[in-house]
C-alpha atoms as a PDB file:
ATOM      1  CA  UNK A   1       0.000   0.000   0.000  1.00  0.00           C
ATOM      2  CA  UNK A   2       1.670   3.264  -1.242  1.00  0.00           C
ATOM      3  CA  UNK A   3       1.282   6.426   1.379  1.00  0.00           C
ATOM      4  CA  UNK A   4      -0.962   9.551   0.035  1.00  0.00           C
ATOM      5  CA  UNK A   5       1.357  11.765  -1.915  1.00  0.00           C
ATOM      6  CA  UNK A   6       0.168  14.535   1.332  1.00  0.00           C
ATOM      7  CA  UNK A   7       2.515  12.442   3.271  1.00  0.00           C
ATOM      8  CA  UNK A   8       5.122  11.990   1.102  1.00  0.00           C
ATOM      9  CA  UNK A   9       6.877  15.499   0.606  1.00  0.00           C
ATOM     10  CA  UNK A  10       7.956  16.406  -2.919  1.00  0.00           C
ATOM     11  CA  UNK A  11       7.264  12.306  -4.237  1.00  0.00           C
ATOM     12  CA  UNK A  12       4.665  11.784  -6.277  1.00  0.00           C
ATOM     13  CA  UNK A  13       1.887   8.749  -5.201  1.00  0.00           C
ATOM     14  CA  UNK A  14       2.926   6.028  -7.374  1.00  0.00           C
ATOM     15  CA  UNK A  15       6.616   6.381  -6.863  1.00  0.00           C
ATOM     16  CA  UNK A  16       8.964   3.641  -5.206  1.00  0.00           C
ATOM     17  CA  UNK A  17      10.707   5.583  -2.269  1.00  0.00           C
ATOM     18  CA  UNK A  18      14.325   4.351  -2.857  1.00  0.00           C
ATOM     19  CA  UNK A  19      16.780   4.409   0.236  1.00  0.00           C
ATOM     20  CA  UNK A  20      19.979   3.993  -0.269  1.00  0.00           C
ATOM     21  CA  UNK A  21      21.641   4.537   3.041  1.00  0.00           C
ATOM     22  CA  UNK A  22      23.578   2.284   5.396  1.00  0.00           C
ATOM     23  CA  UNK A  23      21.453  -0.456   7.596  1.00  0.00           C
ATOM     24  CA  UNK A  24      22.385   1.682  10.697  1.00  0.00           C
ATOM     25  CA  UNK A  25      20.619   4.931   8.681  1.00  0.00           C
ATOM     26  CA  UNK A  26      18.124   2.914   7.959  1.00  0.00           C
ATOM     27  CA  UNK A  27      17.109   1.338  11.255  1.00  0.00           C
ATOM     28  CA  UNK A  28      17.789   4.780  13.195  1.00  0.00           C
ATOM     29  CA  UNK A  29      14.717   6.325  11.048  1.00  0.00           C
ATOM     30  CA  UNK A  30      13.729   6.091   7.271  1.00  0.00           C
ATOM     31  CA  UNK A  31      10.134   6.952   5.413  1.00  0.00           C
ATOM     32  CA  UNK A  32       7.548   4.209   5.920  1.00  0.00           C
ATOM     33  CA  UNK A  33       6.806   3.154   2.969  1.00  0.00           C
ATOM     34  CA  UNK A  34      10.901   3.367   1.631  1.00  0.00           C
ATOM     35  CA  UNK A  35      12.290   0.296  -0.043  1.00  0.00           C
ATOM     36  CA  UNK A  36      16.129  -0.421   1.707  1.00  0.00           C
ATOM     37  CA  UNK A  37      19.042  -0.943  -0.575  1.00  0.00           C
ATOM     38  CA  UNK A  38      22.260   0.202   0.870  1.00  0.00           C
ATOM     39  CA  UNK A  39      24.145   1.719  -2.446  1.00  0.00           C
ATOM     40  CA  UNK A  40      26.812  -0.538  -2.573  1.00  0.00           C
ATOM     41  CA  UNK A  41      23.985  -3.501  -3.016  1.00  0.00           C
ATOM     42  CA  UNK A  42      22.491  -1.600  -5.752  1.00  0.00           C
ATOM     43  CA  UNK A  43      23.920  -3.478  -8.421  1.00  0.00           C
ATOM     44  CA  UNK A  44      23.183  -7.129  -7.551  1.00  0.00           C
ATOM     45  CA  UNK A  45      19.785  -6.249  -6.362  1.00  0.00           C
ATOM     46  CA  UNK A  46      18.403  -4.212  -9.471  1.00  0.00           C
ATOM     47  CA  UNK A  47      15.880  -7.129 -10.002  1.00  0.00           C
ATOM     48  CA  UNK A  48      14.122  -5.751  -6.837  1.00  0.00           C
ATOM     49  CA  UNK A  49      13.406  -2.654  -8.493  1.00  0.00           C
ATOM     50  CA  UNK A  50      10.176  -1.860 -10.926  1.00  0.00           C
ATOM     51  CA  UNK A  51      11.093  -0.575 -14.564  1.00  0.00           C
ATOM     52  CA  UNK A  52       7.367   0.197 -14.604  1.00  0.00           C
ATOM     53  CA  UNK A  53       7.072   2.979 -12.164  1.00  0.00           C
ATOM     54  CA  UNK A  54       9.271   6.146 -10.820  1.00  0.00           C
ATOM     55  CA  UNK A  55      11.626   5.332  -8.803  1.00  0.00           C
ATOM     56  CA  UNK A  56      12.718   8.176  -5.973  1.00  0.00           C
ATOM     57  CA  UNK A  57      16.096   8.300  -4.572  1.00  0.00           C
ATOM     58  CA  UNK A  58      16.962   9.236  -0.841  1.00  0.00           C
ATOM     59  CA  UNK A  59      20.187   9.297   1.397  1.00  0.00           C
ATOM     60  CA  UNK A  60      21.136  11.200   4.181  1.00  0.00           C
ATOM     61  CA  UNK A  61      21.746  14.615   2.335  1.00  0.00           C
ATOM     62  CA  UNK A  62      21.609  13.988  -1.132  1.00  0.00           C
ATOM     63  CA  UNK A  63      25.214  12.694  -2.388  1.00  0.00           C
ATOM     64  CA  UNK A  64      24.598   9.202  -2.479  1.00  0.00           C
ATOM     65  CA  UNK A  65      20.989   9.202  -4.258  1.00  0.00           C
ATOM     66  CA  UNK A  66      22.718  11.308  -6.166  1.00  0.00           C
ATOM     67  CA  UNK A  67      25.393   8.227  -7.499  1.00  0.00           C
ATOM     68  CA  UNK A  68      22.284   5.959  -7.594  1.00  0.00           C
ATOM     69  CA  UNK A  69      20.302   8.427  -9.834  1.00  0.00           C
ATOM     70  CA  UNK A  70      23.398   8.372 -12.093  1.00  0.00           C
ATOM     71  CA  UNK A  71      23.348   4.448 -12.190  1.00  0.00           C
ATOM     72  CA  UNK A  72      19.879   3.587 -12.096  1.00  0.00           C
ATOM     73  CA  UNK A  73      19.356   6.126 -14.885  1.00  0.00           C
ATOM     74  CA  UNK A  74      22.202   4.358 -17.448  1.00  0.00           C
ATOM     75  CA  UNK A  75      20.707   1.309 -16.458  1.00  0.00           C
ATOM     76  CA  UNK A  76      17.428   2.339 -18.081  1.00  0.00           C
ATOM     77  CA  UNK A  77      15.404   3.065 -14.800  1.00  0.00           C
ATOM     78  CA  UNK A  78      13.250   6.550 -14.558  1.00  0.00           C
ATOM     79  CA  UNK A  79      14.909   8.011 -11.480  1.00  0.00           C
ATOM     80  CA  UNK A  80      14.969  11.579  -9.771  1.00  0.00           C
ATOM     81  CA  UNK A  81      17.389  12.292  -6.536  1.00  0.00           C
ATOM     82  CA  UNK A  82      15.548  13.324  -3.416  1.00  0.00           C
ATOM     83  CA  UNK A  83      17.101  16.736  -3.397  1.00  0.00           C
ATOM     84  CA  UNK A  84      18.457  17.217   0.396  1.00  0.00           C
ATOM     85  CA  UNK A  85      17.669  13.684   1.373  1.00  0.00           C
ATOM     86  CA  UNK A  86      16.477  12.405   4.979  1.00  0.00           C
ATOM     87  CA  UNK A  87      17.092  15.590   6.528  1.00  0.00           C
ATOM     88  CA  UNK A  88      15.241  17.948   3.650  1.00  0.00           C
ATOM     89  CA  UNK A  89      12.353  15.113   4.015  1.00  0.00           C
ATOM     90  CA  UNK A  90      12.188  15.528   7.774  1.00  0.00           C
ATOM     91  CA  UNK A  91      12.184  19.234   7.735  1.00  0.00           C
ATOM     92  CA  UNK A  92       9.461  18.714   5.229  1.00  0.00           C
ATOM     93  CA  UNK A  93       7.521  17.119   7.961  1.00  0.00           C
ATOM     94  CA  UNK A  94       7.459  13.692   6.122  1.00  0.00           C
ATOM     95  CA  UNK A  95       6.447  10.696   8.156  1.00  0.00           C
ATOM     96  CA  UNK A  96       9.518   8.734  10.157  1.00  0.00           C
ATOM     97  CA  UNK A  97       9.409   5.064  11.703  1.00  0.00           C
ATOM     98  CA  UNK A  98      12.707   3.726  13.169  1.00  0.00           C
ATOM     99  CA  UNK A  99      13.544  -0.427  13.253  1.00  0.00           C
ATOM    100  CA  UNK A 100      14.770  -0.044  16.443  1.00  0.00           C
ATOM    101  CA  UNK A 101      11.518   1.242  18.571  1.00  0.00           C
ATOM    102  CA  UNK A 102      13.161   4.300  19.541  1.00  0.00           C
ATOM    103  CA  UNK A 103      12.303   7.776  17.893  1.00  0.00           C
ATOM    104  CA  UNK A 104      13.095   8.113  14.546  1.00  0.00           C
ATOM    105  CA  UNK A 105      16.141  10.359  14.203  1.00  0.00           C
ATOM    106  CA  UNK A 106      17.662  11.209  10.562  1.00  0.00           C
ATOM    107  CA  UNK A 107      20.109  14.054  11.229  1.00  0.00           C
END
């Protein structure tokens, strides 16, 4: 079930929320409805990923969504970098969950 686009700032509806951070990033606080795939898994897992659908990239600030825009695009996947990453999408007052019950903290 894909959140409304009112809770997901700048991403459209149908869009796969793509995070690329580390599992610590992730499990400290992450979108969620986000799909996890540290970056350097990227390229053995690109069978988990939809050709069929928009695919939105997020990281901590931006740099590393930034390398897997750049890769998913050559490898013929429609992909736009969350500008500013976790910490534009908290400031945007998009929705956290942490893995580790805690609260969700992304800065």
């Amino acid at each position: 079930m894909t959140a409304p686009a009112s809770d997901r700032p700048g991403v459209p509806a149908d869009a796969l929320l793509l995070d690329v951070r580390r599992d610590d990033e992730w499990i400290a606080g992450h979108a969620p409805d986000a799909t996890h795939i540290p970056l350097d898994q990227l390229p053995d897992r690109l069978g988990e990923l939809p050709k069929d659908r928009p695919i939105w990239a997020v990281c901590h600030g931006g740099g590393r969504s930034a390398r897997a825009t750049a890769f998913l695009t050559a490898q013929g996947f429609d992909v736009t970098n969350y500008e500013g990453g976790m910490v534009a999408w908290a400031r945007a007052a998009g929705p956290l969950t942490s893995e580790n019950g805690a609260t969700p903290d992304v800065d």
